[in-house]
PDB file of N, CA and C in Angstrom:
ATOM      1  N   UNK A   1      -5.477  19.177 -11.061  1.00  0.00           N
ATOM      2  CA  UNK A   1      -4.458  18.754 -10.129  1.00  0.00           C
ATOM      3  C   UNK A   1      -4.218  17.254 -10.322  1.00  0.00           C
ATOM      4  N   UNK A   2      -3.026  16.888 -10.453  1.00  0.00           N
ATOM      5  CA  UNK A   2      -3.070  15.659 -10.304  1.00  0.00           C
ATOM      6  C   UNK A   2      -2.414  14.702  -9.216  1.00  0.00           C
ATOM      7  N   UNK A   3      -3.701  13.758  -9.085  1.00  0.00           N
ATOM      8  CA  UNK A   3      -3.804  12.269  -7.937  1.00  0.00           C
ATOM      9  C   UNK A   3      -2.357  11.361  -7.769  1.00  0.00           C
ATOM     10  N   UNK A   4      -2.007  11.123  -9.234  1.00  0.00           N
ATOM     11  CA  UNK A   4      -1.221   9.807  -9.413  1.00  0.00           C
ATOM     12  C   UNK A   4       0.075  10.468 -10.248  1.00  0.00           C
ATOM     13  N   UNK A   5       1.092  10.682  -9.504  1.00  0.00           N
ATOM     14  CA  UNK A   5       2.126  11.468 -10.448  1.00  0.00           C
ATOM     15  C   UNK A   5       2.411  10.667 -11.397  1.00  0.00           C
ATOM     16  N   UNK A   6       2.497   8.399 -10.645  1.00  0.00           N
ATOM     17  CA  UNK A   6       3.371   7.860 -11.675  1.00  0.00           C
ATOM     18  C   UNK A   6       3.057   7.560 -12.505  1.00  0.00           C
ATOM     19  N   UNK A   7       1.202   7.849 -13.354  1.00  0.00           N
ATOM     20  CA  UNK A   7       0.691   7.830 -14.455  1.00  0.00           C
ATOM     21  C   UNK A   7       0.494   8.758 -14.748  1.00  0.00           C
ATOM     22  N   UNK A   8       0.819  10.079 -14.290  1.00  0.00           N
ATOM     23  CA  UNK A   8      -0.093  11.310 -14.714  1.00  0.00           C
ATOM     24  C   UNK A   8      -2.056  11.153 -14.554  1.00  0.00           C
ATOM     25  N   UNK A   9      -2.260  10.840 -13.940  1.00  0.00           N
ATOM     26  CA  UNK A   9      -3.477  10.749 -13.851  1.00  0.00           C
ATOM     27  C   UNK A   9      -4.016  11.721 -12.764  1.00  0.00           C
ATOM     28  N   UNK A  10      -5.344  12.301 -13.576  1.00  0.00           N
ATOM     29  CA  UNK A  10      -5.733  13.847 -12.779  1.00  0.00           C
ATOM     30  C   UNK A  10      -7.026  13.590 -11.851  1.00  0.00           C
ATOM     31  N   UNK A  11      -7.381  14.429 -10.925  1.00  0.00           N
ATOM     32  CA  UNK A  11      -8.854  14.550 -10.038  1.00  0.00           C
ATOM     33  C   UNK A  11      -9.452  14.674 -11.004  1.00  0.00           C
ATOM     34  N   UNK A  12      -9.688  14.776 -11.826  1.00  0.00           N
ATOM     35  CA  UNK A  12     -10.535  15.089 -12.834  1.00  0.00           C
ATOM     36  C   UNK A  12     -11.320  13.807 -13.915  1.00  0.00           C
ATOM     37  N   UNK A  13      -9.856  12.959 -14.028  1.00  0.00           N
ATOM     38  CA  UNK A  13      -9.931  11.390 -14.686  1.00  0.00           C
ATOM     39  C   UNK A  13     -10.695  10.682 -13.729  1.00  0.00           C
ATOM     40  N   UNK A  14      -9.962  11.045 -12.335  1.00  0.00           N
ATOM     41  CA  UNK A  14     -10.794   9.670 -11.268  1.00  0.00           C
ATOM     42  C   UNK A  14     -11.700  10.354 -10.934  1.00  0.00           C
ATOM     43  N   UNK A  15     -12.730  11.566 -10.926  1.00  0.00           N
ATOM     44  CA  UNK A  15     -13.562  12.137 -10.713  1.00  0.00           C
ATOM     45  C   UNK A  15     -14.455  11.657 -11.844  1.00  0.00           C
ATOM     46  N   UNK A  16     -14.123  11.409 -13.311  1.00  0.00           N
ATOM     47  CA  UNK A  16     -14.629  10.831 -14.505  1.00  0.00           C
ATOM     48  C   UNK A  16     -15.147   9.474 -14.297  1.00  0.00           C
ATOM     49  N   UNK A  17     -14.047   8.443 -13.666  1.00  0.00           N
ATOM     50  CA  UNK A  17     -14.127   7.177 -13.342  1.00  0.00           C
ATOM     51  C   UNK A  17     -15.368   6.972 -12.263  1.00  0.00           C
ATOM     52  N   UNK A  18     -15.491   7.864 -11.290  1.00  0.00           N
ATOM     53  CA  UNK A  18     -16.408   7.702  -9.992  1.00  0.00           C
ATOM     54  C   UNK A  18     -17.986   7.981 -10.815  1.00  0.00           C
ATOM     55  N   UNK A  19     -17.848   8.961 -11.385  1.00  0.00           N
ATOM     56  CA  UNK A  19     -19.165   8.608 -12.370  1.00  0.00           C
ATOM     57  C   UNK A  19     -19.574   8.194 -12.846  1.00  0.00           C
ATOM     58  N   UNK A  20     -18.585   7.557 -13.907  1.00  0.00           N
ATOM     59  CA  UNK A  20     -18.881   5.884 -14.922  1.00  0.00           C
ATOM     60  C   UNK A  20     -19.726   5.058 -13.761  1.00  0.00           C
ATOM     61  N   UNK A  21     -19.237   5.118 -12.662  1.00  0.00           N
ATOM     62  CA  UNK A  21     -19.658   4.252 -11.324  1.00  0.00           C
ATOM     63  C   UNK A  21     -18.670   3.071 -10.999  1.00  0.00           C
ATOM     64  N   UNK A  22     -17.324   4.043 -10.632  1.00  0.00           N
ATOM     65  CA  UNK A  22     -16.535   3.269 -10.125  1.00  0.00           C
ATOM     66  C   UNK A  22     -16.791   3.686  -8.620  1.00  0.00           C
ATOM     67  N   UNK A  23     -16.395   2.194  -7.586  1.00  0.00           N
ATOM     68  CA  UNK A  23     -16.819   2.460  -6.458  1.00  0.00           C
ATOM     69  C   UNK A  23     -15.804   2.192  -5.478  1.00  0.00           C
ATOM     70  N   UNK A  24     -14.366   1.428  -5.588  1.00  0.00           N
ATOM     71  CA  UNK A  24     -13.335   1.560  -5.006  1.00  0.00           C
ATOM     72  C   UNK A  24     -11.927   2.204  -5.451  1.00  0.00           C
ATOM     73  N   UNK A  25     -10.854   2.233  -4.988  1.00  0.00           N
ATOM     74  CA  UNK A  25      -9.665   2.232  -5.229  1.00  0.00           C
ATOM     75  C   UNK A  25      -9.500   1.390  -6.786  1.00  0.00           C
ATOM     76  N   UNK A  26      -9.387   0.550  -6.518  1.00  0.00           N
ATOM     77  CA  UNK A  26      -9.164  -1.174  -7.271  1.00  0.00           C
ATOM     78  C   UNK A  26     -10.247  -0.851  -8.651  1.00  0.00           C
ATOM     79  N   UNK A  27     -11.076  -0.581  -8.771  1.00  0.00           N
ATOM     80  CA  UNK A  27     -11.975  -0.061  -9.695  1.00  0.00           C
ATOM     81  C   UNK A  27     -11.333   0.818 -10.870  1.00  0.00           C
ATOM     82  N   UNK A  28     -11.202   1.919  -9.712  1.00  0.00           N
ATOM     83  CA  UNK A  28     -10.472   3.410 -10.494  1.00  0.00           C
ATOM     84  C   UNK A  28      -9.084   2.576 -11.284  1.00  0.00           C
ATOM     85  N   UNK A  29      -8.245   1.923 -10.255  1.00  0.00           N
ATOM     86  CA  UNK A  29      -7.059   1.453 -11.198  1.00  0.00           C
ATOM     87  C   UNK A  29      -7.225   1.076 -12.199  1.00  0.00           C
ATOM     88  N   UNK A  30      -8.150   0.124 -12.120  1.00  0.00           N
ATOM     89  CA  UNK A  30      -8.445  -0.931 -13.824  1.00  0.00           C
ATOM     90  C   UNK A  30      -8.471   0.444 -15.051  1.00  0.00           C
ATOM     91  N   UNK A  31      -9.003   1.314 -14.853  1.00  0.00           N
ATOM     92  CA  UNK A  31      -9.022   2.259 -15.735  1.00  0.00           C
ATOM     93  C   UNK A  31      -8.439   2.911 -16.237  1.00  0.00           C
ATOM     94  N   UNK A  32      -7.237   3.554 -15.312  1.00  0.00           N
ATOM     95  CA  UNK A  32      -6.510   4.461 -15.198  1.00  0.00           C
ATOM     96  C   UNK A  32      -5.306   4.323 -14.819  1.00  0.00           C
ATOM     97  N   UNK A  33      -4.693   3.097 -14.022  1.00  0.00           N
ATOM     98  CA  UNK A  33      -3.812   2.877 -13.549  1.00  0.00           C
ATOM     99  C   UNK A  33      -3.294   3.585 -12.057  1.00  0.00           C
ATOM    100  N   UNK A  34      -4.050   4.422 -12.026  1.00  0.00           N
ATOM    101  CA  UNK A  34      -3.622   5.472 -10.704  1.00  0.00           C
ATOM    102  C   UNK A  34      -4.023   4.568  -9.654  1.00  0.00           C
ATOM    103  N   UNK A  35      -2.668   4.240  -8.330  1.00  0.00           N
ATOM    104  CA  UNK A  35      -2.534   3.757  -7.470  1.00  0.00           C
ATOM    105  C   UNK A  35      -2.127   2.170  -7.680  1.00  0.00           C
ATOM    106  N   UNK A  36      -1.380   2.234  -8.671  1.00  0.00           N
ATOM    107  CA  UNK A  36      -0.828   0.629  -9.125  1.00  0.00           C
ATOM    108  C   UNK A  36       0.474   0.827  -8.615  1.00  0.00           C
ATOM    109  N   UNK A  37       1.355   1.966  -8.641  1.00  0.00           N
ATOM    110  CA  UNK A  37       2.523   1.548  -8.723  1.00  0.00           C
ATOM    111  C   UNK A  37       3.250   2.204  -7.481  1.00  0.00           C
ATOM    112  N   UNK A  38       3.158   3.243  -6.824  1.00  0.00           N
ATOM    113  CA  UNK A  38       3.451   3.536  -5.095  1.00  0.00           C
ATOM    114  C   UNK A  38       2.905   3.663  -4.580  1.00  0.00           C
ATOM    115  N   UNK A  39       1.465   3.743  -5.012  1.00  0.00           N
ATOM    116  CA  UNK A  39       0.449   3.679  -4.335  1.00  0.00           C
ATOM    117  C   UNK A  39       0.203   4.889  -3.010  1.00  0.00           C
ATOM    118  N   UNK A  40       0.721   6.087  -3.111  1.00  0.00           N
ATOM    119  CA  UNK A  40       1.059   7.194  -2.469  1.00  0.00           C
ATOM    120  C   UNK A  40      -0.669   7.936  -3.066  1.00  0.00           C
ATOM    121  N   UNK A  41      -1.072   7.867  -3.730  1.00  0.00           N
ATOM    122  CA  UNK A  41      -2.390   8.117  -3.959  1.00  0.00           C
ATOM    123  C   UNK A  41      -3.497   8.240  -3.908  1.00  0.00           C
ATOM    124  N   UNK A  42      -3.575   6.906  -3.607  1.00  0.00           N
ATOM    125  CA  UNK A  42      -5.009   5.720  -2.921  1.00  0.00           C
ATOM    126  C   UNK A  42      -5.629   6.682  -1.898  1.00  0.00           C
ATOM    127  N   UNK A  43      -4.656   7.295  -1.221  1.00  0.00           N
ATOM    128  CA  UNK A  43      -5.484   7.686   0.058  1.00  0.00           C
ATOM    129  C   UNK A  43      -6.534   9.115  -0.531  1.00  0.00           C
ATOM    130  N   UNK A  44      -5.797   9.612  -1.590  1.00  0.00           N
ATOM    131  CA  UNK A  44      -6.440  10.701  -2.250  1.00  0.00           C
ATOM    132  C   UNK A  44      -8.125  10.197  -2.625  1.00  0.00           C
ATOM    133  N   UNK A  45      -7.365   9.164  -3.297  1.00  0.00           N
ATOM    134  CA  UNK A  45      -8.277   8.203  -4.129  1.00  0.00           C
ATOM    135  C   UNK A  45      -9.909   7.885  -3.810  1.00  0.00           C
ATOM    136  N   UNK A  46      -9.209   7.391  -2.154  1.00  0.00           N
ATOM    137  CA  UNK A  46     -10.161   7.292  -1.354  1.00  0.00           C
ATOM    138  C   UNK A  46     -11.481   8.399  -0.380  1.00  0.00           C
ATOM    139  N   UNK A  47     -10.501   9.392  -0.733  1.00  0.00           N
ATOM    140  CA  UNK A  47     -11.393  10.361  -0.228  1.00  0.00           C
ATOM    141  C   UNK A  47     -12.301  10.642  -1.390  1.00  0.00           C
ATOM    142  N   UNK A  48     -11.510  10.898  -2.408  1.00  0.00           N
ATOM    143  CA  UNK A  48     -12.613  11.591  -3.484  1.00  0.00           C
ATOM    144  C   UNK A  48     -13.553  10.290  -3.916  1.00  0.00           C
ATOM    145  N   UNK A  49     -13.911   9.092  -3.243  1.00  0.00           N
ATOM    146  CA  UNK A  49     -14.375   8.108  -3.413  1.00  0.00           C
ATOM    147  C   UNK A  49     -15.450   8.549  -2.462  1.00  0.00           C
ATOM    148  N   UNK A  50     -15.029   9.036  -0.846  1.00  0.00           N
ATOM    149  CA  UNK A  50     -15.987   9.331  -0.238  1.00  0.00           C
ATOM    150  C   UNK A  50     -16.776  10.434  -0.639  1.00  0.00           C
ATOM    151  N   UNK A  51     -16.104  11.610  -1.049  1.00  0.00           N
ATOM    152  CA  UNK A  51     -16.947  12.754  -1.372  1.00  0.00           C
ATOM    153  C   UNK A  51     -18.188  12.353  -2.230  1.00  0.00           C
ATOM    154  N   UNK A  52     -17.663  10.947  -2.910  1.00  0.00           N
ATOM    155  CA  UNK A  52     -19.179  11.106  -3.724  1.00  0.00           C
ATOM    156  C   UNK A  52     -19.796   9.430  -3.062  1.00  0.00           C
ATOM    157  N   UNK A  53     -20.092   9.505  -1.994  1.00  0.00           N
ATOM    158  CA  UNK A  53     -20.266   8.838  -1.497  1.00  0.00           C
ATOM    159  C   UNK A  53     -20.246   7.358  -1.449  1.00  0.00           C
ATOM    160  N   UNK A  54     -19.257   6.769  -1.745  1.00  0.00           N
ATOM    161  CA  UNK A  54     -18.892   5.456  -1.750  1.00  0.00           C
ATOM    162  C   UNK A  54     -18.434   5.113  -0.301  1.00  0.00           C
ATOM    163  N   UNK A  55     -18.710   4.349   0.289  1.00  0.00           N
ATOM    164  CA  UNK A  55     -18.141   3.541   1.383  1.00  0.00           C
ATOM    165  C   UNK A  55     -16.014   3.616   1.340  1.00  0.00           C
ATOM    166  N   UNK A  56     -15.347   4.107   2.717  1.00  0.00           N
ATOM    167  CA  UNK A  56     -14.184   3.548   2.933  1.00  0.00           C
ATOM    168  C   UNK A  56     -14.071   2.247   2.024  1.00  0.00           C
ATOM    169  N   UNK A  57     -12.923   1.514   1.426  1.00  0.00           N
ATOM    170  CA  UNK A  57     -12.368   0.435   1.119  1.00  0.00           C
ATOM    171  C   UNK A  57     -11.852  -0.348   2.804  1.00  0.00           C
ATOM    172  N   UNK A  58     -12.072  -2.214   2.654  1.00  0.00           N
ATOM    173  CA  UNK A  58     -11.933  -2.475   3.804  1.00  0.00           C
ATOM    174  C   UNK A  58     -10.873  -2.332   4.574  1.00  0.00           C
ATOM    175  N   UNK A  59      -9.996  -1.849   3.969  1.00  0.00           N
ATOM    176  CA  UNK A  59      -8.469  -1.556   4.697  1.00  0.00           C
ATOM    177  C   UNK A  59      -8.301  -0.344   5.183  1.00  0.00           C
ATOM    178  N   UNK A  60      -9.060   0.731   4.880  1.00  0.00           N
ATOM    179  CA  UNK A  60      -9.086   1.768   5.842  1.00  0.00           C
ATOM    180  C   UNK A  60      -9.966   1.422   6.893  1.00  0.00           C
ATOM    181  N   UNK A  61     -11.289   1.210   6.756  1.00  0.00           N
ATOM    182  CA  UNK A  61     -12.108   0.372   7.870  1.00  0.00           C
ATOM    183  C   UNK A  61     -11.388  -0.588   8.913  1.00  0.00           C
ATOM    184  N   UNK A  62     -10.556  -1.674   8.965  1.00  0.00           N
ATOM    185  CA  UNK A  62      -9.469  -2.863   9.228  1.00  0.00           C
ATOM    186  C   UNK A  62      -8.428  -1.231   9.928  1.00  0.00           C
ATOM    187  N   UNK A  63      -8.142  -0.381   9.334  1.00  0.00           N
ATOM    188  CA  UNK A  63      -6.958   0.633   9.892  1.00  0.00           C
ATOM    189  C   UNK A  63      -7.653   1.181  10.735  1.00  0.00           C
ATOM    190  N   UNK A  64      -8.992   1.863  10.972  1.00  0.00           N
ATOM    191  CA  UNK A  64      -9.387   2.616  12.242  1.00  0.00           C
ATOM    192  C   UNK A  64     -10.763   1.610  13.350  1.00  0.00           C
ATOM    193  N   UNK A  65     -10.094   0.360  12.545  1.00  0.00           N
ATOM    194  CA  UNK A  65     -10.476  -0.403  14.197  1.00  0.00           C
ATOM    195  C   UNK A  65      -9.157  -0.903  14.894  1.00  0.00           C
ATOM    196  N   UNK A  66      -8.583  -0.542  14.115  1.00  0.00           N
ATOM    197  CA  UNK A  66      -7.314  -1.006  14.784  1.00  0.00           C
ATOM    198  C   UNK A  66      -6.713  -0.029  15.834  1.00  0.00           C
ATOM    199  N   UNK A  67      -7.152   1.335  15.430  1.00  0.00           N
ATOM    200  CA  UNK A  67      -6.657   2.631  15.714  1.00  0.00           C
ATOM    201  C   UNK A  67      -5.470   2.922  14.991  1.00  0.00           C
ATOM    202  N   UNK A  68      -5.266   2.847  13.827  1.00  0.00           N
ATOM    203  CA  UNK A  68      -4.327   2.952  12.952  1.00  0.00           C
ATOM    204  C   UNK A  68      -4.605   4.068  11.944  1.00  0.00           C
ATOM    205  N   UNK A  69      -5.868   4.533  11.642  1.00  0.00           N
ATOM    206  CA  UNK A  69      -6.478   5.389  10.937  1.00  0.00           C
ATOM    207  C   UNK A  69      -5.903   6.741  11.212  1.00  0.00           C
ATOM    208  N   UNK A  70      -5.682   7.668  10.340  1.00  0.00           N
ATOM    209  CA  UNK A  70      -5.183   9.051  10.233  1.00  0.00           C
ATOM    210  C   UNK A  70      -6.525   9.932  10.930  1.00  0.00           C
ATOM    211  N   UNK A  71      -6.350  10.287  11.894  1.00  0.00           N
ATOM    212  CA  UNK A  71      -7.497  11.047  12.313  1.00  0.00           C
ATOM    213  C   UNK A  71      -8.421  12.423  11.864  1.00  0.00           C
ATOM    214  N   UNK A  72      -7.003  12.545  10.988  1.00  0.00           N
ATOM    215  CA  UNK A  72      -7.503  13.951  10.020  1.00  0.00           C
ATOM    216  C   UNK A  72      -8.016  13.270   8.515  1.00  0.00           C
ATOM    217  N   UNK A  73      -8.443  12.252   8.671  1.00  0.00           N
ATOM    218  CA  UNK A  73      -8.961  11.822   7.249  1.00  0.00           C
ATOM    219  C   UNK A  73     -10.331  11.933   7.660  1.00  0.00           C
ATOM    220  N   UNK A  74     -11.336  12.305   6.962  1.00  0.00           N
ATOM    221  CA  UNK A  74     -12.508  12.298   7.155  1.00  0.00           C
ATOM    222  C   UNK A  74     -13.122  11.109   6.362  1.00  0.00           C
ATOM    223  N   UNK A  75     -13.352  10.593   5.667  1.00  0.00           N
ATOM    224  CA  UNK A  75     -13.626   9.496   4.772  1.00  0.00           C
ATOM    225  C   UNK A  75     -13.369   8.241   5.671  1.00  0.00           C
ATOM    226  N   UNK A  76     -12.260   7.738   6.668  1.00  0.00           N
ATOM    227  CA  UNK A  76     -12.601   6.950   7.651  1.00  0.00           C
ATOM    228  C   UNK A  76     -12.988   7.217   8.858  1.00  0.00           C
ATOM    229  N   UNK A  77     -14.150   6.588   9.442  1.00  0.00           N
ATOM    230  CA  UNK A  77     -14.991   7.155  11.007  1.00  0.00           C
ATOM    231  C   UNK A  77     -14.248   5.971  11.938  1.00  0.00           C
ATOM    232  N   UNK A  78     -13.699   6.157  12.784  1.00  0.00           N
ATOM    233  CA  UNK A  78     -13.522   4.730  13.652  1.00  0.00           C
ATOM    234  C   UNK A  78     -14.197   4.487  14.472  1.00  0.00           C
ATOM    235  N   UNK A  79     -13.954   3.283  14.619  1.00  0.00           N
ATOM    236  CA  UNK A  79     -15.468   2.872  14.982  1.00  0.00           C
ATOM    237  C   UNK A  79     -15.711   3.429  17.199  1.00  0.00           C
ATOM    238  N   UNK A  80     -16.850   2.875  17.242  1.00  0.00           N
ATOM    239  CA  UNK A  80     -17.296   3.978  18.734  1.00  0.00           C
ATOM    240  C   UNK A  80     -16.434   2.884  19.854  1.00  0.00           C
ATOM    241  N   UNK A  81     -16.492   1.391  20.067  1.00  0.00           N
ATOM    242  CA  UNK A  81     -15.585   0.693  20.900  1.00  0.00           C
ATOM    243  C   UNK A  81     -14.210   0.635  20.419  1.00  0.00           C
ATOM    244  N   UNK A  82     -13.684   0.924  21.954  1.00  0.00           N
ATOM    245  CA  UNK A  82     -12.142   0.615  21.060  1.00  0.00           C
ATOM    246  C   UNK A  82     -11.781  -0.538  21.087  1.00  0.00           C
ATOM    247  N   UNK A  83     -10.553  -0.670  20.435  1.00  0.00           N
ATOM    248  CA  UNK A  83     -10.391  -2.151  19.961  1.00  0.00           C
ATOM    249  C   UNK A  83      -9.484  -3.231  21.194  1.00  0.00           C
ATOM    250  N   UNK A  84      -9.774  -4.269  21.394  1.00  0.00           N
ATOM    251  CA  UNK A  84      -9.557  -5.019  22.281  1.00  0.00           C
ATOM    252  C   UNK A  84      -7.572  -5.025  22.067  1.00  0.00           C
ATOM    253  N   UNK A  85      -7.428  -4.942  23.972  1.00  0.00           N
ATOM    254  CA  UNK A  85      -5.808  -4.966  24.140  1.00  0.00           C
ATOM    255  C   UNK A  85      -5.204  -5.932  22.980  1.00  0.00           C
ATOM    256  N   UNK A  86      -3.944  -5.889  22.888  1.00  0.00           N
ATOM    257  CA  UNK A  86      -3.089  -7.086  22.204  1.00  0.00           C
ATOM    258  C   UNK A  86      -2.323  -7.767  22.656  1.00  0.00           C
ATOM    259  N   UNK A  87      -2.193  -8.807  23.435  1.00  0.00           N
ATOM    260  CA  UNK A  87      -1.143  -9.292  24.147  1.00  0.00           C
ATOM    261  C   UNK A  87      -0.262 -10.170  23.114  1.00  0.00           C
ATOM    262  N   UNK A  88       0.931  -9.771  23.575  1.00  0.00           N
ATOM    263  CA  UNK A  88       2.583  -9.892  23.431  1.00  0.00           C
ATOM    264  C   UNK A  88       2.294 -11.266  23.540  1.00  0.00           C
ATOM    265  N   UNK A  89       3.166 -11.928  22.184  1.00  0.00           N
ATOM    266  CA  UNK A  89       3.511 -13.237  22.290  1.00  0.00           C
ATOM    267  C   UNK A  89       4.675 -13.236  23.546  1.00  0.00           C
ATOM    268  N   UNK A  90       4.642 -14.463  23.728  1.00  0.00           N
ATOM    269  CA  UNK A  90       5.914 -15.020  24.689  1.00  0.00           C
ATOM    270  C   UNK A  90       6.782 -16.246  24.242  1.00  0.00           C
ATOM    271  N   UNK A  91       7.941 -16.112  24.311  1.00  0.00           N
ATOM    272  CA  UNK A  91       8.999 -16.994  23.748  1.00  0.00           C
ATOM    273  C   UNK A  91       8.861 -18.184  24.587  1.00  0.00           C
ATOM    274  N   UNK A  92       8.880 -19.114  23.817  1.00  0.00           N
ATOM    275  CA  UNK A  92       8.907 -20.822  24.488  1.00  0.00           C
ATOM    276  C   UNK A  92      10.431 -20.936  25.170  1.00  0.00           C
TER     277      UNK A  92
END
């Protein structure tokens, strides 16, 4: 099946790459290019990063403290406090 349509790059390549002992997103690219160019991928990317147990990248981590995280992703946990209100700038 493939991850990255706009290289052709397969689960199988970045499944290859995670073994070499690649350990992020950014890793896998240098190799392969998958997730350079719409980056519609990454999130794939990232899971099959977790399946073999690598840590979230910090921007999914940064997304579910924010509460921004896809809740059906399993690969990011958010965290147990939620995240402090945001108050609204105000115009001078």
């Amino acid at each position: 099946m493939y991850v990255c349509m706009c290289h052709a790059v397969t689960e199988a390549q970045v499944k290859k790459a995670i073994d070499a002992g690649a350990n992020t997103p950014r890793q896998i690219a240098k190799g392969c290019k998958a997730g350079t160019d719409c980056g519609s991928c990454v999130r794939r990317i990232q899971a099959l990063l977790g399946e073999h147990g690598a840590r979230p990248c910090p921007t999914a981590r940064l997304a579910a403290k924010l509460g921004l995280a896809d809740p059906e992703d399993p690969s990011v946990q958010a965290p147990a406090a939620a995240a402090a209100p945001v108050t609204p700038l105000r115009a001078a």
